[in-house]
PDB file of N, CA and C in Angstrom:
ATOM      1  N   UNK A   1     125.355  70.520 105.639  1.00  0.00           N
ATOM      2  CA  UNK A   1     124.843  71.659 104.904  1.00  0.00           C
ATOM      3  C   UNK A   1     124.295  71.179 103.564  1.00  0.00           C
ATOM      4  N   UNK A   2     123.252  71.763 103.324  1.00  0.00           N
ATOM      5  CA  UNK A   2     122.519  71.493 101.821  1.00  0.00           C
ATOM      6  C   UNK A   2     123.151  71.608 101.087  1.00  0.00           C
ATOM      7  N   UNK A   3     123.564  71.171  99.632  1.00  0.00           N
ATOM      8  CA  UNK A   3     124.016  71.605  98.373  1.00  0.00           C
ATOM      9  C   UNK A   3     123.184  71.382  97.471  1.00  0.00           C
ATOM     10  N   UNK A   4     123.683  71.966  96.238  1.00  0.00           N
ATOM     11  CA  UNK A   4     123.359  71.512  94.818  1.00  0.00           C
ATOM     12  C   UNK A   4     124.136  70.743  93.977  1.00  0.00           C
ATOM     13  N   UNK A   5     123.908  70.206  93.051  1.00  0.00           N
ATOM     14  CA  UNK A   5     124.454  69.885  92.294  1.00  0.00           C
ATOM     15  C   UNK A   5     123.697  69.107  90.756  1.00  0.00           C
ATOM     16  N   UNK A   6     124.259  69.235  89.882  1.00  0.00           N
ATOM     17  CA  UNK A   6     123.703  69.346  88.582  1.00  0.00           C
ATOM     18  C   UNK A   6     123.222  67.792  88.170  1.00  0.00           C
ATOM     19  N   UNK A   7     122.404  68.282  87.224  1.00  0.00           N
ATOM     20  CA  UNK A   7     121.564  66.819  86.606  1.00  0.00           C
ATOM     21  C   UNK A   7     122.738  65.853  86.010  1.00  0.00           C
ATOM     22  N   UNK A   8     122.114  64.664  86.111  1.00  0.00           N
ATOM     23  CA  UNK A   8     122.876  63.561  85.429  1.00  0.00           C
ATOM     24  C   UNK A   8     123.364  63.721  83.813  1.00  0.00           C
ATOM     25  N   UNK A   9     124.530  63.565  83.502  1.00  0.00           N
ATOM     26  CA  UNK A   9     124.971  63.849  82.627  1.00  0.00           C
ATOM     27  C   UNK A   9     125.170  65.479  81.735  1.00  0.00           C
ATOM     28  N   UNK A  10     125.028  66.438  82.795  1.00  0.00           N
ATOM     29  CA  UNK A  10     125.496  67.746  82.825  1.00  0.00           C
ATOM     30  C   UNK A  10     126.779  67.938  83.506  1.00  0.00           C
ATOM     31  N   UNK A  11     127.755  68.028  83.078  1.00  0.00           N
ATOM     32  CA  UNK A  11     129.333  68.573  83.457  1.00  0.00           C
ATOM     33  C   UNK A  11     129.412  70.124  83.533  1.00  0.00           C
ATOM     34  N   UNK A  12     130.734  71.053  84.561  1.00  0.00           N
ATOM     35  CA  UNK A  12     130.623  71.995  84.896  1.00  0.00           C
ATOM     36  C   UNK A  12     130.670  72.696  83.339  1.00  0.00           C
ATOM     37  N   UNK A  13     131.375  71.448  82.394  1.00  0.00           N
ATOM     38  CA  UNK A  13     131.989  72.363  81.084  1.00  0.00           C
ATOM     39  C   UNK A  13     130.604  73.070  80.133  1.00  0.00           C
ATOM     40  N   UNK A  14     129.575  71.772  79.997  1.00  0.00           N
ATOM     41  CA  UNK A  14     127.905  72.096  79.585  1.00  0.00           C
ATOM     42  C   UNK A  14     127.623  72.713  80.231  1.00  0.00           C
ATOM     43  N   UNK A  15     127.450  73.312  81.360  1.00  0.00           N
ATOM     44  CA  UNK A  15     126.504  74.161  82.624  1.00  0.00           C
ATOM     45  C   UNK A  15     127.295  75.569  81.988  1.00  0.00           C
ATOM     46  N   UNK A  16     128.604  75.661  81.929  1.00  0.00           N
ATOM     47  CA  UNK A  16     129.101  76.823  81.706  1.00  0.00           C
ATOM     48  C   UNK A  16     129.040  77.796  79.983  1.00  0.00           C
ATOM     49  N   UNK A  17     128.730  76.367  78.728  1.00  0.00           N
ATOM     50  CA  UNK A  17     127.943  76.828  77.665  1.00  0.00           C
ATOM     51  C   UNK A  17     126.836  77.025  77.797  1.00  0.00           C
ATOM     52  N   UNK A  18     125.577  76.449  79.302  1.00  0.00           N
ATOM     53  CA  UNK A  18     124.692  77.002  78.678  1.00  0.00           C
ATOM     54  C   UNK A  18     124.108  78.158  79.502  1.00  0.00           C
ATOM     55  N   UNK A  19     124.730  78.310  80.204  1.00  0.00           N
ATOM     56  CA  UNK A  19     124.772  79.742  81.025  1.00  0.00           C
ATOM     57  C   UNK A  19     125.241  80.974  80.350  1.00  0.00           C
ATOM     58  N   UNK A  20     126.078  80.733  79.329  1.00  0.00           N
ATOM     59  CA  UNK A  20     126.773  81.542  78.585  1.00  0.00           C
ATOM     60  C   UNK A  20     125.547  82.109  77.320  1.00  0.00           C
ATOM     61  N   UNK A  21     125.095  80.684  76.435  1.00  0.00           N
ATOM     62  CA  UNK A  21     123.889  80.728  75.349  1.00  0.00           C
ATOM     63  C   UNK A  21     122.855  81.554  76.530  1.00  0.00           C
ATOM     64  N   UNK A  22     122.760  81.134  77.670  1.00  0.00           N
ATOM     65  CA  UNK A  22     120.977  81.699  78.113  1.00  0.00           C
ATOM     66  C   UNK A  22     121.205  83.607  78.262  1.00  0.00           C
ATOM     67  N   UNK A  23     122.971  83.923  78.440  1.00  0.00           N
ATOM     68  CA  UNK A  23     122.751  84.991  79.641  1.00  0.00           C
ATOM     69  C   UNK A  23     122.901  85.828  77.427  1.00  0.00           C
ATOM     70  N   UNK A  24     123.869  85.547  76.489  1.00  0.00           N
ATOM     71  CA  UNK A  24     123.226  85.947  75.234  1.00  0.00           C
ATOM     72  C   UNK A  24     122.709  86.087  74.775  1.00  0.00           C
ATOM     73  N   UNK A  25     121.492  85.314  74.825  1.00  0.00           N
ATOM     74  CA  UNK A  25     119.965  85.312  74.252  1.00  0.00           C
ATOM     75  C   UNK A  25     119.413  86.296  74.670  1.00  0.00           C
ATOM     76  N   UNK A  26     119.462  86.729  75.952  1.00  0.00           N
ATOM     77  CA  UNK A  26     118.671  87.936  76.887  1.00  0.00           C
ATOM     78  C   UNK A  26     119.565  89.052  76.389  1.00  0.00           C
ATOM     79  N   UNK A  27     120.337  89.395  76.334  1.00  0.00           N
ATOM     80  CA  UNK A  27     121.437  90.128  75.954  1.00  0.00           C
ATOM     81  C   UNK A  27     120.622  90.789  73.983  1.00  0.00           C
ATOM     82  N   UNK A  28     120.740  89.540  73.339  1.00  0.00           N
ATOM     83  CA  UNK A  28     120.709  90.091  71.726  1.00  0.00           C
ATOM     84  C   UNK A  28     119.210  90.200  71.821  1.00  0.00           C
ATOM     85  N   UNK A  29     118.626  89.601  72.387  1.00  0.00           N
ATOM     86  CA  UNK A  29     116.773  89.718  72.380  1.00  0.00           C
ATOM     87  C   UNK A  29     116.606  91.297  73.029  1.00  0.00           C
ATOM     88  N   UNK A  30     117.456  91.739  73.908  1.00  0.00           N
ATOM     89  CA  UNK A  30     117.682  92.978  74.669  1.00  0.00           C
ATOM     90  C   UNK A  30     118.072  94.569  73.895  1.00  0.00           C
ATOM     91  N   UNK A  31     119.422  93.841  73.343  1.00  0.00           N
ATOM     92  CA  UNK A  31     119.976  95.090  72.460  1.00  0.00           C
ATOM     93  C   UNK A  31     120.628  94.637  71.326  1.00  0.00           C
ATOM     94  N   UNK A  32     120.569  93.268  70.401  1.00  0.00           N
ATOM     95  CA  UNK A  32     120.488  92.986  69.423  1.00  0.00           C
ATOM     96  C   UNK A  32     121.822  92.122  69.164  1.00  0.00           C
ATOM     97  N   UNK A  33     122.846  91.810  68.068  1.00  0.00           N
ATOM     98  CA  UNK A  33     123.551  91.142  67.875  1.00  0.00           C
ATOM     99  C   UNK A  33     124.921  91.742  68.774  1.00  0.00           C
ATOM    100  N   UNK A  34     126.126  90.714  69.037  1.00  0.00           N
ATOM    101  CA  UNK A  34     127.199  91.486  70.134  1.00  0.00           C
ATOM    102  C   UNK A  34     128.183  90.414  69.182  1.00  0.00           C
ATOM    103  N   UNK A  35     129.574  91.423  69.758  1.00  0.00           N
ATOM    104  CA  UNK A  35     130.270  90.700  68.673  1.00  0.00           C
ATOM    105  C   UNK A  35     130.849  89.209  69.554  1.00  0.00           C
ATOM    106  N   UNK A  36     131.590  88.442  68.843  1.00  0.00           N
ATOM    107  CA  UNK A  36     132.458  87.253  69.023  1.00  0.00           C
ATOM    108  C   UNK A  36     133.136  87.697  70.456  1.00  0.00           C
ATOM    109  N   UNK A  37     133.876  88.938  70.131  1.00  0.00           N
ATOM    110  CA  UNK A  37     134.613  89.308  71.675  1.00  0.00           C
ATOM    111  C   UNK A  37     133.982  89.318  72.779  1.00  0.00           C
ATOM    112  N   UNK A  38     132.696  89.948  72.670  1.00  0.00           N
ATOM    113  CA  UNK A  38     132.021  89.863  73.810  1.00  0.00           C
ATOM    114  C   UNK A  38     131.547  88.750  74.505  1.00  0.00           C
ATOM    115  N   UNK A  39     131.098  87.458  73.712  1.00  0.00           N
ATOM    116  CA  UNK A  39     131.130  86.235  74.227  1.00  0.00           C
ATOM    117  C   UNK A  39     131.784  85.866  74.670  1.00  0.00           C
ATOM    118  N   UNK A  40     133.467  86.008  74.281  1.00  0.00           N
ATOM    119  CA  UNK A  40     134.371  85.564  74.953  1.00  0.00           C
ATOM    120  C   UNK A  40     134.524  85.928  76.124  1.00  0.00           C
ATOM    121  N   UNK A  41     134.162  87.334  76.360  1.00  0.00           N
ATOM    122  CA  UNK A  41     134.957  87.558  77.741  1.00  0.00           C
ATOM    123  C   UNK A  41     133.394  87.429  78.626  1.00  0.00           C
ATOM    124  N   UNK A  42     132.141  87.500  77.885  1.00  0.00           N
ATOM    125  CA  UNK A  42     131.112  86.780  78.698  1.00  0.00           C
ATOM    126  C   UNK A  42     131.107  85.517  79.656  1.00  0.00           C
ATOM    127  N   UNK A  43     131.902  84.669  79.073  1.00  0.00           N
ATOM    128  CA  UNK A  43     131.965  83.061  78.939  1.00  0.00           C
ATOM    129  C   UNK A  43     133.583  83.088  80.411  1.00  0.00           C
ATOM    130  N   UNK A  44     134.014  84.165  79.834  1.00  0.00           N
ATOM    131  CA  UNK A  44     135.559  84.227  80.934  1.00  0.00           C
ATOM    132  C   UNK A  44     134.849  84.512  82.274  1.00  0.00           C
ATOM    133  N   UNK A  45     133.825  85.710  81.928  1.00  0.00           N
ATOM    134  CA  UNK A  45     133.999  86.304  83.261  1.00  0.00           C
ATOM    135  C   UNK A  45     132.862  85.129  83.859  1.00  0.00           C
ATOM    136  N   UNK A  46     131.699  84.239  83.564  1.00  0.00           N
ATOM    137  CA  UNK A  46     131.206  83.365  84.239  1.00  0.00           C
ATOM    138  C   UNK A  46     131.743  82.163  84.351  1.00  0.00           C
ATOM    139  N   UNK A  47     132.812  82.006  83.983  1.00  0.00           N
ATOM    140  CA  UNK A  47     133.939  80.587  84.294  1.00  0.00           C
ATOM    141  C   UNK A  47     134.881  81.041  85.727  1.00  0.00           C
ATOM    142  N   UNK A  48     135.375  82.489  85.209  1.00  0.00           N
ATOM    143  CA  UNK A  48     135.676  82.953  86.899  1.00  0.00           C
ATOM    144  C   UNK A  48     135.009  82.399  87.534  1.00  0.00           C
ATOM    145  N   UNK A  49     133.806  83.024  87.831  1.00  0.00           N
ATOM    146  CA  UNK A  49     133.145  83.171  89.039  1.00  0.00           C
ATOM    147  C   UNK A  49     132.725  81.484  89.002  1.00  0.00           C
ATOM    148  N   UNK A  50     132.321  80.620  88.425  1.00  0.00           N
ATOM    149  CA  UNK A  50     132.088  79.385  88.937  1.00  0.00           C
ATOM    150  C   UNK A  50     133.399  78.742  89.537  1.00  0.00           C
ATOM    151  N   UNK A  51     134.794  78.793  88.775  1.00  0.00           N
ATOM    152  CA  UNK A  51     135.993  78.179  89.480  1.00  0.00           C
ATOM    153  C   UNK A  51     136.259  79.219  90.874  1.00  0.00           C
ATOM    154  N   UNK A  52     135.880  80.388  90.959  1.00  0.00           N
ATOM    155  CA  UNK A  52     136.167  80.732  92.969  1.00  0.00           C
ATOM    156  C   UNK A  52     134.863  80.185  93.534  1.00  0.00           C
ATOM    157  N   UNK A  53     133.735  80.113  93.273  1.00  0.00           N
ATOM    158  CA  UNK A  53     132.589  79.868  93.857  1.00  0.00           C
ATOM    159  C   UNK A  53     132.248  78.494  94.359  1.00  0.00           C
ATOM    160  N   UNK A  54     133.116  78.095  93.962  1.00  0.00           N
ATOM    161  CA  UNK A  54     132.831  76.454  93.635  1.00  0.00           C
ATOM    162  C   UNK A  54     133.766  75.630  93.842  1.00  0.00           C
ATOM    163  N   UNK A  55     133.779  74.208  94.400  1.00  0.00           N
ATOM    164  CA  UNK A  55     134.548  73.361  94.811  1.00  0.00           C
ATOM    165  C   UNK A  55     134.498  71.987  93.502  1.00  0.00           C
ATOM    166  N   UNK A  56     135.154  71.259  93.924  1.00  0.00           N
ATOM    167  CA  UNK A  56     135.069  69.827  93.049  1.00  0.00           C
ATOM    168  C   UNK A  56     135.753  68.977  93.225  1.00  0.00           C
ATOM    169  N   UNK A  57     135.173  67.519  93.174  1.00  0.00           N
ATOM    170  CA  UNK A  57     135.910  66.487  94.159  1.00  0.00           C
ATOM    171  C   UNK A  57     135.485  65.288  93.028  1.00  0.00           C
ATOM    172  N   UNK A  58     136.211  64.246  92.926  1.00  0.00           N
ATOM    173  CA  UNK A  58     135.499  63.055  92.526  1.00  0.00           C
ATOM    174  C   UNK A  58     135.210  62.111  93.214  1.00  0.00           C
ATOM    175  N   UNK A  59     135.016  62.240  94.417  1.00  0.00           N
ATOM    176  CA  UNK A  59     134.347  61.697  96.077  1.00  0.00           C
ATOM    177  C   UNK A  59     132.514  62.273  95.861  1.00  0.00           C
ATOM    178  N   UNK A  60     132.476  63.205  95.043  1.00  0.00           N
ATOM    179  CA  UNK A  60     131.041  64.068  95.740  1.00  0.00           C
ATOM    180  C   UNK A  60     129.966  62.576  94.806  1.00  0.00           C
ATOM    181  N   UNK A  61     130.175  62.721  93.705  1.00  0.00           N
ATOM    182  CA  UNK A  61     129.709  61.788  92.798  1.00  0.00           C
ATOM    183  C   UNK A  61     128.069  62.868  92.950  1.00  0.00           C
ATOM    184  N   UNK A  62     126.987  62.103  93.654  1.00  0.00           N
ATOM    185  CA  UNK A  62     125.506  62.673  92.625  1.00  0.00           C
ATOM    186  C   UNK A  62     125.427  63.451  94.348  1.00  0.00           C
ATOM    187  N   UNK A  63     125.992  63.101  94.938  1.00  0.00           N
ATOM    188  CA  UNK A  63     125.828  63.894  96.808  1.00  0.00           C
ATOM    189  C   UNK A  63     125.385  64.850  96.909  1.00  0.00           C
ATOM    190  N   UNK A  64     124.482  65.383  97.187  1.00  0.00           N
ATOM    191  CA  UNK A  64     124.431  66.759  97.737  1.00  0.00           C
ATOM    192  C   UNK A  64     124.996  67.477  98.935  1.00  0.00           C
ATOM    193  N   UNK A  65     125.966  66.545  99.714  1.00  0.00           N
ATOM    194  CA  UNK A  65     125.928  67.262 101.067  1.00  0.00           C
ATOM    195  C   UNK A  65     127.313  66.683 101.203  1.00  0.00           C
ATOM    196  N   UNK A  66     127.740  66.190 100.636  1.00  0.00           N
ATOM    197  CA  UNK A  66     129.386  65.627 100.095  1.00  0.00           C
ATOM    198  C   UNK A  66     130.363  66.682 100.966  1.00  0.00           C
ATOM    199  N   UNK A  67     131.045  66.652 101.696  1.00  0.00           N
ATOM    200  CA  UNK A  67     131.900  67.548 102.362  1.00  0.00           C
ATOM    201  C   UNK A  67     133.468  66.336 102.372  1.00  0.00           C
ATOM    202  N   UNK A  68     133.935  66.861 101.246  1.00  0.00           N
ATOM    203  CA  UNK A  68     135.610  65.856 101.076  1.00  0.00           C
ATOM    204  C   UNK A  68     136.554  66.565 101.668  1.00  0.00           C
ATOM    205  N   UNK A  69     137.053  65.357 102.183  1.00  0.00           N
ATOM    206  CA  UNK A  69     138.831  66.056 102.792  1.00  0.00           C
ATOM    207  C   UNK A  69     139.207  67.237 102.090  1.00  0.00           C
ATOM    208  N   UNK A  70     139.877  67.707 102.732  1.00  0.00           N
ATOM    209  CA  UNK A  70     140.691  69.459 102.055  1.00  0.00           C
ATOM    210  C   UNK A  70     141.236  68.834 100.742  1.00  0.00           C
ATOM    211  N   UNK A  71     142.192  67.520 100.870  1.00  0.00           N
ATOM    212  CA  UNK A  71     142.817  67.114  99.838  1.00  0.00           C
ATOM    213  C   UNK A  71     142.368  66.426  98.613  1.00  0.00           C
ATOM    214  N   UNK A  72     140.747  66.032  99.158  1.00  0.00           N
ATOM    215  CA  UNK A  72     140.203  65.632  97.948  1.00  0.00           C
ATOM    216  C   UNK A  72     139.471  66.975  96.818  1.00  0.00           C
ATOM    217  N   UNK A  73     139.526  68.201  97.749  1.00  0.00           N
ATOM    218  CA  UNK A  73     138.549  68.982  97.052  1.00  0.00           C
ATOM    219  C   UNK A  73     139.634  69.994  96.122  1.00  0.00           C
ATOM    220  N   UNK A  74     139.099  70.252  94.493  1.00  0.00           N
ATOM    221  CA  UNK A  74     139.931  71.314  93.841  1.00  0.00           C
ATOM    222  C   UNK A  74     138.803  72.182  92.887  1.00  0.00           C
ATOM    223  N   UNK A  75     139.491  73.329  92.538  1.00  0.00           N
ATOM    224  CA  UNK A  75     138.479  74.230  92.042  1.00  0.00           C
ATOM    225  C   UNK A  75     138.686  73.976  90.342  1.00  0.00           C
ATOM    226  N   UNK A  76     136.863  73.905  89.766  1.00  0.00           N
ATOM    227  CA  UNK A  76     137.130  73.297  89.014  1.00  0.00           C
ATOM    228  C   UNK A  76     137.378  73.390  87.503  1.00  0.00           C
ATOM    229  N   UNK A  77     138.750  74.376  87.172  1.00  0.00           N
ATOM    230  CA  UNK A  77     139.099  73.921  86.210  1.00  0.00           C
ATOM    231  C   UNK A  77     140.802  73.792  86.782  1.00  0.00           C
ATOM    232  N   UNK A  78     140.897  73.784  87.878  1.00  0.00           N
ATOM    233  CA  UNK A  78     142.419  73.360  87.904  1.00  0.00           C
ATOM    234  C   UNK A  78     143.050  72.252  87.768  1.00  0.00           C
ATOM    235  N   UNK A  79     144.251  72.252  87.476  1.00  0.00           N
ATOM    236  CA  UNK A  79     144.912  70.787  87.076  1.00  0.00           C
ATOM    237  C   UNK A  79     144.339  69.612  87.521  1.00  0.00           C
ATOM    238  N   UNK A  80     144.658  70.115  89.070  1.00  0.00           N
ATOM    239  CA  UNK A  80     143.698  68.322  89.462  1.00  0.00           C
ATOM    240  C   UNK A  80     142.431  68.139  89.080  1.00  0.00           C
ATOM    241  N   UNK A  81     141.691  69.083  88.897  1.00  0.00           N
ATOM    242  CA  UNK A  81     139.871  68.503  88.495  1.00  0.00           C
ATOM    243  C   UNK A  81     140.603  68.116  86.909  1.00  0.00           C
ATOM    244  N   UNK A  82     141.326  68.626  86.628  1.00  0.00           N
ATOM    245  CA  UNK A  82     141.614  68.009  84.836  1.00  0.00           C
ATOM    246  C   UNK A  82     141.934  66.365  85.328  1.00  0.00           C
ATOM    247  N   UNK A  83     142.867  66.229  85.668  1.00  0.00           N
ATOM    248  CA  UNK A  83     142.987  65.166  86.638  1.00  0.00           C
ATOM    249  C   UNK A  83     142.528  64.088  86.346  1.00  0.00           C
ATOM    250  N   UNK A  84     141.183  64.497  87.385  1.00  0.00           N
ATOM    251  CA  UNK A  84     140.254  63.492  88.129  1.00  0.00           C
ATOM    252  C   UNK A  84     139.536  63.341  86.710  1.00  0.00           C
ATOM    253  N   UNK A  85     139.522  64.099  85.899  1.00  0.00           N
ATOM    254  CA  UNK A  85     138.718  64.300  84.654  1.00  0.00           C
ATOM    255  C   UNK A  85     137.107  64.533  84.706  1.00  0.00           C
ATOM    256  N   UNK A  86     137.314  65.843  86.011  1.00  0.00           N
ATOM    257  CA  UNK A  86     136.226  66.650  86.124  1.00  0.00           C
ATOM    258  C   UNK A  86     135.902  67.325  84.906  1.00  0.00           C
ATOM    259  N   UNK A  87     137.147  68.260  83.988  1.00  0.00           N
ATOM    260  CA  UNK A  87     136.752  69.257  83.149  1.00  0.00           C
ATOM    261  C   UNK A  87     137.720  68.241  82.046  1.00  0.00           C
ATOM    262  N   UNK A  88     137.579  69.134  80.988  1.00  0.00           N
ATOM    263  CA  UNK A  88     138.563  68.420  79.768  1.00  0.00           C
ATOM    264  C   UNK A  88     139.753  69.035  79.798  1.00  0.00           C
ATOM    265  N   UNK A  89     140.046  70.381  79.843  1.00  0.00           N
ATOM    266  CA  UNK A  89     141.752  70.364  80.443  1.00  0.00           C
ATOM    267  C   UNK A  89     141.369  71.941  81.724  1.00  0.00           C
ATOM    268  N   UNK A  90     142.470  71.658  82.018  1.00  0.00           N
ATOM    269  CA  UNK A  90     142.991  72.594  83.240  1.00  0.00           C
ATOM    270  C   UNK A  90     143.094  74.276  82.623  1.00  0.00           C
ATOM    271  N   UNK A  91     142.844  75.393  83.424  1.00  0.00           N
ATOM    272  CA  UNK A  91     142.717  76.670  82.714  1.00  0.00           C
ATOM    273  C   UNK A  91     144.240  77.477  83.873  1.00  0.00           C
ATOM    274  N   UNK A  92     144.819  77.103  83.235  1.00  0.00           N
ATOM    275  CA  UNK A  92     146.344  77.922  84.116  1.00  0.00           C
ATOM    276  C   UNK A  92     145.742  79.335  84.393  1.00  0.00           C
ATOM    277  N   UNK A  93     145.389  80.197  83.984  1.00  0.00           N
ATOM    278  CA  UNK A  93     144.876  81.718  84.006  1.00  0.00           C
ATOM    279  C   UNK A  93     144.430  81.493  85.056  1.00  0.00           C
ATOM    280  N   UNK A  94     143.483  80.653  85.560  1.00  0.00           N
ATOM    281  CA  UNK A  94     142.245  80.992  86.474  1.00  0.00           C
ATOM    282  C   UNK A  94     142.920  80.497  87.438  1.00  0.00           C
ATOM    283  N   UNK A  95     144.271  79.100  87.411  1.00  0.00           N
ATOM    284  CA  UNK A  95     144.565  78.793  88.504  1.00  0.00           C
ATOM    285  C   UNK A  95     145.671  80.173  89.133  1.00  0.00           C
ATOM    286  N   UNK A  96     145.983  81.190  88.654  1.00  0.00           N
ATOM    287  CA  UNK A  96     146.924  82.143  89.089  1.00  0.00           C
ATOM    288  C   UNK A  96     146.299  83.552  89.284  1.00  0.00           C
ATOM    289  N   UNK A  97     144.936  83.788  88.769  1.00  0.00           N
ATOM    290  CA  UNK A  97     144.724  84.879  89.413  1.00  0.00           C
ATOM    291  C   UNK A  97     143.865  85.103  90.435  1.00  0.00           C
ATOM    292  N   UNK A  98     143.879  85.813  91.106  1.00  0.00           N
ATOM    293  CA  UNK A  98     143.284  86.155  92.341  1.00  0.00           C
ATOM    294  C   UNK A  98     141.864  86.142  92.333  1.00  0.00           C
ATOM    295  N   UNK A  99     140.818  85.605  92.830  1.00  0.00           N
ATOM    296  CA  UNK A  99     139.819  85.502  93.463  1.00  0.00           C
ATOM    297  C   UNK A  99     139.270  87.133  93.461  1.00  0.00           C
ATOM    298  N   UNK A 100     138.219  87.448  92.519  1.00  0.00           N
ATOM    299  CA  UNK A 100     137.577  88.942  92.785  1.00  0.00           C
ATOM    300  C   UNK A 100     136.677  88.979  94.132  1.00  0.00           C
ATOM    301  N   UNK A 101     136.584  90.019  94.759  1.00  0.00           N
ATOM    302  CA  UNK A 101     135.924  90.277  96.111  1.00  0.00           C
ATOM    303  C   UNK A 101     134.884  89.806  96.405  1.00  0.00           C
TER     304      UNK A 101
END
């Protein structure tokens, strides 16, 4: 199966600031300045959805089509991608709550 995966020297942790800066910009260019809180839980709720959406292995390396053992693959801000030193630390929250629909 096809995949994606991100440019050289882009980590999930950069992909997830700048998804956060692009989806703000449209946002304050839209309806003007938003406070601090709202970034935050901007930035939460698209870190969700990339750690259920998303797998992470340090087998995949630049692969696109990388399919790792069950045991090599973890979602990625949990302990083991901290680990492997996929992300810079592990997000306990995300490893305990439930997966939205």
């Amino acid at each position: 199966m096809a995949g994606f995966r991100l440019r050289d020297g882009i980590g999930i942790e950069l992909f997830l600031r700048r998804l956060t800066e692009a989806a703000l910009g449209e946002i304050e260019r839209q309806y003007g300045p938003v406070a601090p809180e709202f970034k935050g839980r901007l930035e939460r709720a698209l870190k969700h959805v990339l750690h259920y959406e998303m797998e992470a292995s340090p087998l995949c390396g630049l692969s696109t089509t990388c399919n790792p053992a069950e045991g090599m693959r973890a979602r990625p801000w949990s302990r083991q991608a901290a680990a492997w030193g996929l992300v810079s630390q592990a997000d306990p929250e995300l490893e305990e709550a439930a997966p939205k629909g």
